[in-house]
PDB file of N, CA and C in Angstrom:
ATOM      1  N   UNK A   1      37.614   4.420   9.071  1.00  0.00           N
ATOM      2  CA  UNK A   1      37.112   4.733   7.744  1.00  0.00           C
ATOM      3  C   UNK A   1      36.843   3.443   6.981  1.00  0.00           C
ATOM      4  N   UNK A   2      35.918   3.254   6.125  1.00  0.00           N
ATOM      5  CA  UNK A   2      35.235   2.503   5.205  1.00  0.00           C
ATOM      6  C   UNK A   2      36.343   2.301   4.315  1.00  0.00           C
ATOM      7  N   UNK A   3      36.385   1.097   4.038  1.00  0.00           N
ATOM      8  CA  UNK A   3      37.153   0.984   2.687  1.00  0.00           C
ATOM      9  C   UNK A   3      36.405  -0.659   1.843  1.00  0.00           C
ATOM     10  N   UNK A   4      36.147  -0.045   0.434  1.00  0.00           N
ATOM     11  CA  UNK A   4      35.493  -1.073  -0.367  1.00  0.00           C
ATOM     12  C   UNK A   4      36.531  -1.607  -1.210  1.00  0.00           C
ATOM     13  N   UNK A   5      36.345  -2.713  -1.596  1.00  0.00           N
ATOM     14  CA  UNK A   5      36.956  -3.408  -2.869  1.00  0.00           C
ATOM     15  C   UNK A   5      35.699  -3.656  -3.708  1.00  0.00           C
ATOM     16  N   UNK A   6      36.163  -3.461  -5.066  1.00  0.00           N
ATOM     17  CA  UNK A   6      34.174  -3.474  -5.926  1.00  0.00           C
ATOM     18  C   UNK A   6      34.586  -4.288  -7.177  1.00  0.00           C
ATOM     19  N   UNK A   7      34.144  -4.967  -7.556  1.00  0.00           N
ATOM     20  CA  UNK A   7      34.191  -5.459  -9.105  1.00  0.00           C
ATOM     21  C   UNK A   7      32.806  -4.480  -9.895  1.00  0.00           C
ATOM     22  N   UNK A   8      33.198  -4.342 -10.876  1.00  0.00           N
ATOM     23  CA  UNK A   8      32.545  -3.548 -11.625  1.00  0.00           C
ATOM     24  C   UNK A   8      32.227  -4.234 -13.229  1.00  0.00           C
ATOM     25  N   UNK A   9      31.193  -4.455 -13.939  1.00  0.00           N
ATOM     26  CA  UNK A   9      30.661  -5.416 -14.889  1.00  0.00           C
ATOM     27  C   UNK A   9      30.668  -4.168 -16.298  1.00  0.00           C
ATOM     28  N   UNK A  10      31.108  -4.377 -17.627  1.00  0.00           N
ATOM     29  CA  UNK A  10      30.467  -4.101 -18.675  1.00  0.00           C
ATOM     30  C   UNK A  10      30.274  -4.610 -19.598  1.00  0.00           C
ATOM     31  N   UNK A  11      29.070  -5.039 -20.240  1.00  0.00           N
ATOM     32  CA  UNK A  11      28.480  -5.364 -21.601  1.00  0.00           C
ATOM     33  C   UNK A  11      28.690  -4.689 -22.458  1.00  0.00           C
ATOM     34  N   UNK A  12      29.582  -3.977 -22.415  1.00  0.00           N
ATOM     35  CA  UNK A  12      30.475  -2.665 -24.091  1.00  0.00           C
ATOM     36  C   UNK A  12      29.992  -4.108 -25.192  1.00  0.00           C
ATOM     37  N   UNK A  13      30.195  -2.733 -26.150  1.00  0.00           N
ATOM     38  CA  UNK A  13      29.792  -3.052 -27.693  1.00  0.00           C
ATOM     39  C   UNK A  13      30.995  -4.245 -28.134  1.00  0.00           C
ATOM     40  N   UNK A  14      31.900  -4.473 -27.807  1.00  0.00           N
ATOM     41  CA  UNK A  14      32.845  -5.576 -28.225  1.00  0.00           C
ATOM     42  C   UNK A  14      32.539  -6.997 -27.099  1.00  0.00           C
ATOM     43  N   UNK A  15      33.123  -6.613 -25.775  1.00  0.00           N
ATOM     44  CA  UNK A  15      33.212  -7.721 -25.029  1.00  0.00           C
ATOM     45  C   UNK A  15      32.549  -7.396 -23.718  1.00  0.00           C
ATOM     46  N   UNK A  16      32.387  -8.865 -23.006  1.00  0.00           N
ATOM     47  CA  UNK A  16      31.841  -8.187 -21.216  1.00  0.00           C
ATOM     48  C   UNK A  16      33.423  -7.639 -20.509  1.00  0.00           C
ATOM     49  N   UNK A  17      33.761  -6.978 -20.046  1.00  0.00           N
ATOM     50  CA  UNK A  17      34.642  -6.689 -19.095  1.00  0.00           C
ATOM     51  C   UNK A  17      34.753  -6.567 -17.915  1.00  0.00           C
ATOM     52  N   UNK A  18      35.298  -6.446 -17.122  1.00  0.00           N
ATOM     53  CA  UNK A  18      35.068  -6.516 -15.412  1.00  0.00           C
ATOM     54  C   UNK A  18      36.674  -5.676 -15.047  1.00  0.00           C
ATOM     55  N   UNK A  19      36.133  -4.574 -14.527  1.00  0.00           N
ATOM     56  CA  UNK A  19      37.111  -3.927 -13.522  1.00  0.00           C
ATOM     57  C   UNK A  19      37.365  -3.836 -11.825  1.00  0.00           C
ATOM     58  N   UNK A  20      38.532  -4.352 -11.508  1.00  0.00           N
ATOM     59  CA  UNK A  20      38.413  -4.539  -9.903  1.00  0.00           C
ATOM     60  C   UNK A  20      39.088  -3.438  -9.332  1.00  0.00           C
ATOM     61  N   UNK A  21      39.118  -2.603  -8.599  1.00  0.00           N
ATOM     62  CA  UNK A  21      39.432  -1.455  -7.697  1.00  0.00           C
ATOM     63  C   UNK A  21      39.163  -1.682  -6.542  1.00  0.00           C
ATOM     64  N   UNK A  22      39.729  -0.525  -5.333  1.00  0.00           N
ATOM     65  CA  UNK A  22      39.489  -0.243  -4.176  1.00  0.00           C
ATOM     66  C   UNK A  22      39.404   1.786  -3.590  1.00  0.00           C
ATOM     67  N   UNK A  23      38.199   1.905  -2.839  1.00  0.00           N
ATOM     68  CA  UNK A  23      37.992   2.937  -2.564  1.00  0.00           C
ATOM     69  C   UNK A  23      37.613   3.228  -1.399  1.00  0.00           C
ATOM     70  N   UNK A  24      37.616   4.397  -0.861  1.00  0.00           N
ATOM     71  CA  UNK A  24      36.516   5.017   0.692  1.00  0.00           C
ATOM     72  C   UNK A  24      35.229   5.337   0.737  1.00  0.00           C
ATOM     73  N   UNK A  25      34.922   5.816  -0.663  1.00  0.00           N
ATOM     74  CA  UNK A  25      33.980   6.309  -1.241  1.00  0.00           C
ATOM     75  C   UNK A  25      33.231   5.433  -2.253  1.00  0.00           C
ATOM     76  N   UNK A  26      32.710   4.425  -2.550  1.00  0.00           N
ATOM     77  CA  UNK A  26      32.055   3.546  -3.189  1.00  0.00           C
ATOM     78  C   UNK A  26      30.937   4.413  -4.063  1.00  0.00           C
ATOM     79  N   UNK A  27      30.149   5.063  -3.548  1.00  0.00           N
ATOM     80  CA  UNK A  27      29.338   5.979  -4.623  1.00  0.00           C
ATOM     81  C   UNK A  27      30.130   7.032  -5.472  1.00  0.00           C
ATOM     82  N   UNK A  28      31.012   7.653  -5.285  1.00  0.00           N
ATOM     83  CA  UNK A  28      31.686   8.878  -5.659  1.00  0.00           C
ATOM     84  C   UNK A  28      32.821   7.780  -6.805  1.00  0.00           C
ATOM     85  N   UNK A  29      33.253   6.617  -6.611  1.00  0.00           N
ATOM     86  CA  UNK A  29      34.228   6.313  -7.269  1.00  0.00           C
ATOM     87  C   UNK A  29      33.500   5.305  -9.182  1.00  0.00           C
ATOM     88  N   UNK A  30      31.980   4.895  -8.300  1.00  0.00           N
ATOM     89  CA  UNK A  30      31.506   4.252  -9.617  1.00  0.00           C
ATOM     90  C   UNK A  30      31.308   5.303 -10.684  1.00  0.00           C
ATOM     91  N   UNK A  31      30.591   6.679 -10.261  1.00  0.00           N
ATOM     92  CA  UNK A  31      30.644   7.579 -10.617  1.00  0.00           C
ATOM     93  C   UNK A  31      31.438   8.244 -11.659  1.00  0.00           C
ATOM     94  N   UNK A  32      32.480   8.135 -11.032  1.00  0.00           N
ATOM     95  CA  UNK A  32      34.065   8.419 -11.815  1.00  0.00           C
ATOM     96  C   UNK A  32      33.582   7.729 -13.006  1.00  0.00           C
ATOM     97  N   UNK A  33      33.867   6.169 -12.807  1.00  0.00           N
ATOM     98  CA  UNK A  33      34.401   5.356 -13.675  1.00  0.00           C
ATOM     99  C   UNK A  33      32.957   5.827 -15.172  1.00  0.00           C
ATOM    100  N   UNK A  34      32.072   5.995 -14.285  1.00  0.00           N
ATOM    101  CA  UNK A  34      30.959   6.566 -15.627  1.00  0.00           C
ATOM    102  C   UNK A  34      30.624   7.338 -16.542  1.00  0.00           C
ATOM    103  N   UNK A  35      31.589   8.393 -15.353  1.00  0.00           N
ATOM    104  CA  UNK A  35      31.518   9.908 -16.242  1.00  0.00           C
ATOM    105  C   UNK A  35      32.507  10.335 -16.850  1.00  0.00           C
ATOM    106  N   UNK A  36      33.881   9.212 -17.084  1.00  0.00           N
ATOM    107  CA  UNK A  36      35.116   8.821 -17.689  1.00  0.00           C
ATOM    108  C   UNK A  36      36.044   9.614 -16.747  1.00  0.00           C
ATOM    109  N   UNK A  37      35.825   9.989 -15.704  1.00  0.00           N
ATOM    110  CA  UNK A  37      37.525  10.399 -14.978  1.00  0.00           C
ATOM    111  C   UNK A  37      37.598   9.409 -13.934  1.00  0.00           C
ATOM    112  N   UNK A  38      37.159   8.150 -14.057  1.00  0.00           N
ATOM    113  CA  UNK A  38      37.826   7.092 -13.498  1.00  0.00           C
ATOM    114  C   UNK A  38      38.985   6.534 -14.308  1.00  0.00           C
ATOM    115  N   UNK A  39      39.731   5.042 -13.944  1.00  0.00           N
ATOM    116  CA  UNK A  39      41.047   4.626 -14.130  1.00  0.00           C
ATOM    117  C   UNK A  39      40.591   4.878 -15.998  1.00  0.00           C
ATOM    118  N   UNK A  40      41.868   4.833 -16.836  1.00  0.00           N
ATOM    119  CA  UNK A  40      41.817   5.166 -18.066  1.00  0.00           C
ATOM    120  C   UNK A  40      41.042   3.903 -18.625  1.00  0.00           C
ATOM    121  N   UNK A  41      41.058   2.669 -17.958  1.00  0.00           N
ATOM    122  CA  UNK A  41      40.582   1.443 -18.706  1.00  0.00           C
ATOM    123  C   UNK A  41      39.396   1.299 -18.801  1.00  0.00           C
ATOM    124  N   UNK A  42      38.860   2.104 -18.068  1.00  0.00           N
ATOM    125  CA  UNK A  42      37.328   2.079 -18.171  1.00  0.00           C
ATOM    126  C   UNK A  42      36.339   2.940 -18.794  1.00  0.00           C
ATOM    127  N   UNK A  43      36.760   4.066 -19.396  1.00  0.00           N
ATOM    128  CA  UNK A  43      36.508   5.274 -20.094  1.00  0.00           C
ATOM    129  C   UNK A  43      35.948   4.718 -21.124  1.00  0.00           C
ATOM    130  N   UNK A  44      34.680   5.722 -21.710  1.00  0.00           N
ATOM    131  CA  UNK A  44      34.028   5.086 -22.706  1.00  0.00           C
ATOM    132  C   UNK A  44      33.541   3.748 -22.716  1.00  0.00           C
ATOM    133  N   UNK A  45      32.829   2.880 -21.312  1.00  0.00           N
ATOM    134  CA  UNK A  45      32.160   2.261 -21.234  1.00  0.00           C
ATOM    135  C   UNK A  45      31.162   2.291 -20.681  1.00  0.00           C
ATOM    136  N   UNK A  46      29.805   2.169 -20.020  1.00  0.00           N
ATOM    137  CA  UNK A  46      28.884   2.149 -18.825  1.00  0.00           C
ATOM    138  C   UNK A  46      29.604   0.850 -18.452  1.00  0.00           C
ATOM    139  N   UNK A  47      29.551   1.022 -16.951  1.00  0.00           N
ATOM    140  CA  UNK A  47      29.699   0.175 -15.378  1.00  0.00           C
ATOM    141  C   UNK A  47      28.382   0.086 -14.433  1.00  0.00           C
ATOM    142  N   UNK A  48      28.588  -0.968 -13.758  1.00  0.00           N
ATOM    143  CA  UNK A  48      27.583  -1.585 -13.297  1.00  0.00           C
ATOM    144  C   UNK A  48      28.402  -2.162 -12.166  1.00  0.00           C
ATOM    145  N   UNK A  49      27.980  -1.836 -10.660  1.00  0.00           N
ATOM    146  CA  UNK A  49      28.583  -2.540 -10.052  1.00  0.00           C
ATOM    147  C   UNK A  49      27.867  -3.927  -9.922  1.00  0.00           C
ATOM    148  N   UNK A  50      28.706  -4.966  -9.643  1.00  0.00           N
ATOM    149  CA  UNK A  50      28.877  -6.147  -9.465  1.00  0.00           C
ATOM    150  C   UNK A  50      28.497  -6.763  -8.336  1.00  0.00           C
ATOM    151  N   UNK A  51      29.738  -6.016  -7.595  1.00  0.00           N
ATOM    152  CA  UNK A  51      30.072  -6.645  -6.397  1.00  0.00           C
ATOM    153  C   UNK A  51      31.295  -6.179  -5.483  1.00  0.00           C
ATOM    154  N   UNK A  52      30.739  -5.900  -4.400  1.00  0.00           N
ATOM    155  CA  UNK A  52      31.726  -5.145  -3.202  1.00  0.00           C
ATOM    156  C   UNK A  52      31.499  -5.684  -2.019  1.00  0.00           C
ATOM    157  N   UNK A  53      32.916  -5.353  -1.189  1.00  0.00           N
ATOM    158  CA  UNK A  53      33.143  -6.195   0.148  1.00  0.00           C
ATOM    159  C   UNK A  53      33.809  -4.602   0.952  1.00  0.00           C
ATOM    160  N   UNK A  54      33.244  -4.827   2.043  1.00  0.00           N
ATOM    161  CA  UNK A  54      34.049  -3.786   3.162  1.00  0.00           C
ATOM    162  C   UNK A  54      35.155  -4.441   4.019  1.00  0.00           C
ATOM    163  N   UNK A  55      36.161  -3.543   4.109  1.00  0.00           N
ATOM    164  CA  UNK A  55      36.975  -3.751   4.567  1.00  0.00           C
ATOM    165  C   UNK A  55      37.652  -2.512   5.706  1.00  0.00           C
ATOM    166  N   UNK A  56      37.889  -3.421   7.082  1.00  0.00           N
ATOM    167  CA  UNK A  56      38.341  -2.351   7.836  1.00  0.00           C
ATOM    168  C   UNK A  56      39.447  -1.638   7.599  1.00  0.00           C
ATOM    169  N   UNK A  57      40.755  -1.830   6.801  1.00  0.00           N
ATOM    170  CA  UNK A  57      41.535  -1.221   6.382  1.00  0.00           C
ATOM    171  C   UNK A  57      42.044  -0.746   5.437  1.00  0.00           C
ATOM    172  N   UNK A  58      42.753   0.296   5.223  1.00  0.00           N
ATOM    173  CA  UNK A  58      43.210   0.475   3.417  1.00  0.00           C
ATOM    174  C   UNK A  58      43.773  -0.719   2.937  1.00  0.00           C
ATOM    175  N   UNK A  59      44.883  -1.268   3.570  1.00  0.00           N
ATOM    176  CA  UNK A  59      45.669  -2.260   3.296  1.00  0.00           C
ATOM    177  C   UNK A  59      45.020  -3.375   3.112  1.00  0.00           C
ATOM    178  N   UNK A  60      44.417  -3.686   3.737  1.00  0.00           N
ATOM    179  CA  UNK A  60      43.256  -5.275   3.568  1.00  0.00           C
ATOM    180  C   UNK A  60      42.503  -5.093   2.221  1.00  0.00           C
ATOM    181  N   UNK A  61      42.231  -3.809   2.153  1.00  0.00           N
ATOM    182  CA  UNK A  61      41.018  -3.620   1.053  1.00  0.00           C
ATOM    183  C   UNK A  61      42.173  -3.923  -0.452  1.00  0.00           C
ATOM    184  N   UNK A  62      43.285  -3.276  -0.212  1.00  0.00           N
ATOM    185  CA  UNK A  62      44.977  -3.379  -1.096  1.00  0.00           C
ATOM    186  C   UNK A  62      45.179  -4.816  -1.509  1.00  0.00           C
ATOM    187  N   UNK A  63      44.964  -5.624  -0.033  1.00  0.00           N
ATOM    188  CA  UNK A  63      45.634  -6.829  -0.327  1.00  0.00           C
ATOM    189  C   UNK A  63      44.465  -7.914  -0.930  1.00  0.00           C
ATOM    190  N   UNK A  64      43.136  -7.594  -0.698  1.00  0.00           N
ATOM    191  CA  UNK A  64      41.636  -8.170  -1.399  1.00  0.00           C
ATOM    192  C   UNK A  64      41.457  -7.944  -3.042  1.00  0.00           C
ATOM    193  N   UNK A  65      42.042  -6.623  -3.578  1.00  0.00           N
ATOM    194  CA  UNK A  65      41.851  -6.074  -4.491  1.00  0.00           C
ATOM    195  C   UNK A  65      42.908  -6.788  -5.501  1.00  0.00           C
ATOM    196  N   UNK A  66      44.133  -6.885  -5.052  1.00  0.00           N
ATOM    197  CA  UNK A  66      44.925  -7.964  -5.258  1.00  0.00           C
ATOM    198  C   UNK A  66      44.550  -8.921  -5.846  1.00  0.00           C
ATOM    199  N   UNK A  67      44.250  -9.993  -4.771  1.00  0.00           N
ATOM    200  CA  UNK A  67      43.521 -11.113  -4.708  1.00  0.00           C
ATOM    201  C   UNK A  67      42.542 -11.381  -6.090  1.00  0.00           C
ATOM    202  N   UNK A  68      41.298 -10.379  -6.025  1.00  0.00           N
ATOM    203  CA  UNK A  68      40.041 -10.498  -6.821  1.00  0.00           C
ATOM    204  C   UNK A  68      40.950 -10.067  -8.599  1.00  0.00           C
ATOM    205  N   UNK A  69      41.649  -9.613  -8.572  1.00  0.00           N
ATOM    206  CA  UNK A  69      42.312  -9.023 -10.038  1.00  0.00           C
ATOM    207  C   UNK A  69      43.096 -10.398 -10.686  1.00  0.00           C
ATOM    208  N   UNK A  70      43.415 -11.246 -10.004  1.00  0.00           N
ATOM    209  CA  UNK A  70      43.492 -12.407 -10.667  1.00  0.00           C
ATOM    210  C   UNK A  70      42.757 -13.827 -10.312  1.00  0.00           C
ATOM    211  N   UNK A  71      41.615 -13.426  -9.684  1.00  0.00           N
ATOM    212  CA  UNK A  71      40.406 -14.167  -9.683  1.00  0.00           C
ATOM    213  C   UNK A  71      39.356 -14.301 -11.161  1.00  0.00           C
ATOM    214  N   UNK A  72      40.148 -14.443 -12.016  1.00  0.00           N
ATOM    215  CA  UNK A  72      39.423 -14.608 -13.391  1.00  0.00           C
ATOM    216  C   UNK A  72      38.037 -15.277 -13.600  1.00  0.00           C
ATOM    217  N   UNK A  73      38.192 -16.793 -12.969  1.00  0.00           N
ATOM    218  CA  UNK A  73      36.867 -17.275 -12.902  1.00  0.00           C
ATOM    219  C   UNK A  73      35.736 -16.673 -12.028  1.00  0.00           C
ATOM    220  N   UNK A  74      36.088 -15.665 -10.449  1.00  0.00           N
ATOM    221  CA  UNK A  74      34.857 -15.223 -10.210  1.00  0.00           C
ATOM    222  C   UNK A  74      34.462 -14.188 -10.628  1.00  0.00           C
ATOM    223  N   UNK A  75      35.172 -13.326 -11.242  1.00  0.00           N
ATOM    224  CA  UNK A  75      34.649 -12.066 -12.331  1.00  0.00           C
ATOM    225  C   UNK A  75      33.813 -12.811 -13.181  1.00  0.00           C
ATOM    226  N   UNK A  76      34.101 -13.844 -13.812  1.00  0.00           N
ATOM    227  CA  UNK A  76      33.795 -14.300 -14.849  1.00  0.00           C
ATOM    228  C   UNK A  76      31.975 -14.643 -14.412  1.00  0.00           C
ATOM    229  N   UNK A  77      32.498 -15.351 -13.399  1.00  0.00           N
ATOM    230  CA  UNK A  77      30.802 -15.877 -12.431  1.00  0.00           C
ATOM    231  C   UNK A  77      29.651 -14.442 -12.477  1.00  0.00           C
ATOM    232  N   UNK A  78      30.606 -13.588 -11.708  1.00  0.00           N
ATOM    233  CA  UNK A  78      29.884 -12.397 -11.685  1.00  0.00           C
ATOM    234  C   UNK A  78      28.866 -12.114 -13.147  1.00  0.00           C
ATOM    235  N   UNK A  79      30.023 -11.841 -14.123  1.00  0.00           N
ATOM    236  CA  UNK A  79      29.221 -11.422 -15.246  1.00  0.00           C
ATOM    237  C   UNK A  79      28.096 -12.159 -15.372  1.00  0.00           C
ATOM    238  N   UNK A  80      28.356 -13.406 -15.349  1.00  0.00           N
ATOM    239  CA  UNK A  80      27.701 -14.203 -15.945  1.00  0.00           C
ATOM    240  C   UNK A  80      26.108 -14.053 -15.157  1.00  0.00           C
ATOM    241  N   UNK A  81      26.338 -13.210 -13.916  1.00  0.00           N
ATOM    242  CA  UNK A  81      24.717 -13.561 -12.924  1.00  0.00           C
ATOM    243  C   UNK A  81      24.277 -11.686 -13.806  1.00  0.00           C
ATOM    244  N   UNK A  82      25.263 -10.719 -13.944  1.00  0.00           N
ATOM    245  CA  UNK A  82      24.511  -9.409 -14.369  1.00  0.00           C
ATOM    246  C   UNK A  82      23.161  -9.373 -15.209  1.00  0.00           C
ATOM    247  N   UNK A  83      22.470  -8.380 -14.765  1.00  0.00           N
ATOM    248  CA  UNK A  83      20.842  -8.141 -15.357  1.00  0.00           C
ATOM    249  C   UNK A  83      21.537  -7.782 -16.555  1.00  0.00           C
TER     250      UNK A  83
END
């Protein structure tokens, strides 16, 4: 089974934000986060994915997702390339 890690970009009315997660389902989960029954932190914003990596395992995708959540400066990069 597929497993993604995704950074996710928003230009909300206050600040840019960036949310990092992991899923099986990469279409079904941005989704969520849009139509507000994704994680609570993201509710009441539009998302934009960013940027995603596949990973052969749950755990890898666990231990990447990790990783990218205190990767401040490449979220930061990210935003900075969004249309």
């Amino acid at each position: 089974m597929a497993n993604y890690v995704y950074v996710l970009g928003s230009l909300g009315p206050s600040s840019p934000r960036t949310y990092v997660g992991w899923t099986n389902d990469l279409e079904r989960r941005v989704g969520q986060h849009n139509d507000g029954s994704g994680a609570k932190s993201t509710r009441g914003r539009r998302w934009q994915l960013l940027y995603a990596e596949l990973h052969p395992t749950r755990s890898e995708a666990m231990r990447r997702e990790w990783y990218l959540k205190r990767d401040r400066a490449f979220r930061k990069r990210l935003l900075s390339h969004a249309p």
